[in-house]
Protein backbone atom coordinates (compact mmCIF):
# COMPACT_ATOMS: atom_id res chain seq x y z
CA UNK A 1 127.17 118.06 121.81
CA UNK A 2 128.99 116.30 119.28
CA UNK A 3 126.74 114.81 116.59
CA UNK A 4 127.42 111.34 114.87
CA UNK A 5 130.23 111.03 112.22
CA UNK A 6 127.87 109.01 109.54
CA UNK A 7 125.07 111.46 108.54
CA UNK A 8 122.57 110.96 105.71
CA UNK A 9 123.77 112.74 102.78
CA UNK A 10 122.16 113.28 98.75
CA UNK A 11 125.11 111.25 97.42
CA UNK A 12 122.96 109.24 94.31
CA UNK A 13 122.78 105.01 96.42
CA UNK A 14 122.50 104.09 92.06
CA UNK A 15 125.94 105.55 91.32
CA UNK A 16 126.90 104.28 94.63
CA UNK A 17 126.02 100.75 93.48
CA UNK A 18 127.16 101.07 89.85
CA UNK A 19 130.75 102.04 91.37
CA UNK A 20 131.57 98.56 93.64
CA UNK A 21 133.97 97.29 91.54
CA UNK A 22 133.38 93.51 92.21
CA UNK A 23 130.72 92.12 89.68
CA UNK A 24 129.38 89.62 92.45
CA UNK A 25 129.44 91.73 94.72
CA UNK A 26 127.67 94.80 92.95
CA UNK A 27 124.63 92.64 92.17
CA UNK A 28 124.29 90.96 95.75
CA UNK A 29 124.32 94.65 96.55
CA UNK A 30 121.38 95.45 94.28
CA UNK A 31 119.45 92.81 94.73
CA UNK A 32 120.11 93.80 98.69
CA UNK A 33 119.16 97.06 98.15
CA UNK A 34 115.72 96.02 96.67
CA UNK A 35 114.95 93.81 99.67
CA UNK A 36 115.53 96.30 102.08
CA UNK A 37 113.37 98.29 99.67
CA UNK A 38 110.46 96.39 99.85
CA UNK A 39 111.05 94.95 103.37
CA UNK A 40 111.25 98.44 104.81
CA UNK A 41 108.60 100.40 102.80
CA UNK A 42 111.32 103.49 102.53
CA UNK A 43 114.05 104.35 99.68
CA UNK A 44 117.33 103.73 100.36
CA UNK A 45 119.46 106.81 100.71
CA UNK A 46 123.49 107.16 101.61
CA UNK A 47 124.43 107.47 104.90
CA UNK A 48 128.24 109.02 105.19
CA UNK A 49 130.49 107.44 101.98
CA UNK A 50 129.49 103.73 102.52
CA UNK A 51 126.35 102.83 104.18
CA UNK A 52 123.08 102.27 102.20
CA UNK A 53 120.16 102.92 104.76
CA UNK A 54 116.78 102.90 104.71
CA UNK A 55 114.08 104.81 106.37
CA UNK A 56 114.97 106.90 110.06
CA UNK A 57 114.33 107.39 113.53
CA UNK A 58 115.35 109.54 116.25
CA UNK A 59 117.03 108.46 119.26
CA UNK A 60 117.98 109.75 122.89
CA UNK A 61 120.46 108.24 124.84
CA UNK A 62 120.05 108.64 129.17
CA UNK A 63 122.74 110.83 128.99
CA UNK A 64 121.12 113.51 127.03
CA UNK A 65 122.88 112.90 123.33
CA UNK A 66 120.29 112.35 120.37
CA UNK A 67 120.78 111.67 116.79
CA UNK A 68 119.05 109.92 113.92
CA UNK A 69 120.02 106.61 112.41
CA UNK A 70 118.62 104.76 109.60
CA UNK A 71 116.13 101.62 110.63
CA UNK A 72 118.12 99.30 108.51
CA UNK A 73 121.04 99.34 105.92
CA UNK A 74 123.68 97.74 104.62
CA UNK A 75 127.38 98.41 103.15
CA UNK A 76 129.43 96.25 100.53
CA UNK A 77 132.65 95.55 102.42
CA UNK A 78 135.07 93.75 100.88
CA UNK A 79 135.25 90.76 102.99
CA UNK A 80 131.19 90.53 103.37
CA UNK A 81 128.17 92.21 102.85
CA UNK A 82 127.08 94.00 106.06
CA UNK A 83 123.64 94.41 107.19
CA UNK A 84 122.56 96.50 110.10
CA UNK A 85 119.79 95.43 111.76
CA UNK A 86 119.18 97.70 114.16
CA UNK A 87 117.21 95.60 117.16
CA UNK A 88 119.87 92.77 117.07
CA UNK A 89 119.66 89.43 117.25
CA UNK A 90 118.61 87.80 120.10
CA UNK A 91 114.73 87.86 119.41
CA UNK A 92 114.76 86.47 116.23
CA UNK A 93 116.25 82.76 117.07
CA UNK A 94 114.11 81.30 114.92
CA UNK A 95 114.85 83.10 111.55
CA UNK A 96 118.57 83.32 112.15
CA UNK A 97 118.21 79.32 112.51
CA UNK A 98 116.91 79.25 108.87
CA UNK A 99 118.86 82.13 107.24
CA UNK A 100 121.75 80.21 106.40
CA UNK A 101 125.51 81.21 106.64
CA UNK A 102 126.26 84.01 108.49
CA UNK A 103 127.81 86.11 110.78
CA UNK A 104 126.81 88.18 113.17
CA UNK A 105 127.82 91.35 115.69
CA UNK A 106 126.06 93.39 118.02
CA UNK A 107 123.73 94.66 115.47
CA UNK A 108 125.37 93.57 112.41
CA UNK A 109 124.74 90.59 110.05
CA UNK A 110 127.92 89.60 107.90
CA UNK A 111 126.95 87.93 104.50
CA UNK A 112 129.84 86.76 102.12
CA UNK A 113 126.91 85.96 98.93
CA UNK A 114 123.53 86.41 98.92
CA UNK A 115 123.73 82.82 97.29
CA UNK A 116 124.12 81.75 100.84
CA UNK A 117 121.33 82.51 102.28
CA UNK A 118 117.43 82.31 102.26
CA UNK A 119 116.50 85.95 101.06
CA UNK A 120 112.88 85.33 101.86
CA UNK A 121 114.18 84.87 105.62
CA UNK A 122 115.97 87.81 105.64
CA UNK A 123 112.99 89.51 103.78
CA UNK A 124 111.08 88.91 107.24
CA UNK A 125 114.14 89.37 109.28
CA UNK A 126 114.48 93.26 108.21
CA UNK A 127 110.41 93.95 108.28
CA UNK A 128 110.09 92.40 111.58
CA UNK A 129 113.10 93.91 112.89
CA UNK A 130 111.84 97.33 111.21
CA UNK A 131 108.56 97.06 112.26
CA UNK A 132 109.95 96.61 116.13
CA UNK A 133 111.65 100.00 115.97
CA UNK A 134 109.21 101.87 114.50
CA UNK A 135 107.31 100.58 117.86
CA UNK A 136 109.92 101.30 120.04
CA UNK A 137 111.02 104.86 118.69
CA UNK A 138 107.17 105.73 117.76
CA UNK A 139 107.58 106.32 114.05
């Protein structure tokens, strides 16, 4: 069984940080990186090269394939910040509402500044979202 191309690794997430070239975009990442902190209860650690996660669960698919994947992260792209929240979306209407601008995927929130949006939303956004898999995946 093939496992997952992004795997935690002991890469330093401080060196990491101190490395994103972009002034604006380095701090957004750090101050990021200390809500997740705080909203998650668990350090951040590197996932693969790029990816800032925090916390783990383990997951089976129907099919049989398992892994483990971080409950939330984030990775300083160049066009946006990008936030993985791992539930989705679609039951938190109500804080996405007051978040301010964003984008979002499946499972991914896009964020061009952290200017633009209401970090004490997206403080409850990542510990409710969290909290939900911790539920779900019994952790």
């Amino acid at each position: 069984m093939a496992e997952a191309k992004t795997q935690r690794t002991s890469q330093s997430v401080a060196a990491f940080l101190n490395a994103i070239e972009d002034p604006r975009r380095r701090a957004d990442s750090k101050a990021l990186s200390v809500i997740m902190r705080r909203a998650s209860g668990f350090k951040p650690a590197m996932w693969g090269t790029n990816i800032v996660g925090f916390g783990s669960y383990e997951y089976r698919y129907a099919s049989g394939r398992a892994g483990r994947w971080f409950l939330c992260g984030f990775s300083p792209r160049k066009q946006a910040l990008t936030l993985y929240i791992m539930p989705g979306f679609s039951m938190y209407g109500s804080l996405m509402q007051k978040l301010g601008k964003h984008k979002t995927g499946k499972s991914c929130l896009y964020i061009k500044s952290m200017a633009d949006i209401d970090k004490s939303v997206l403080e409850l956004l990542i510990t409710e979202s969290v909290q939900f898999m911790q539920r779900k995946y019994g952790q």
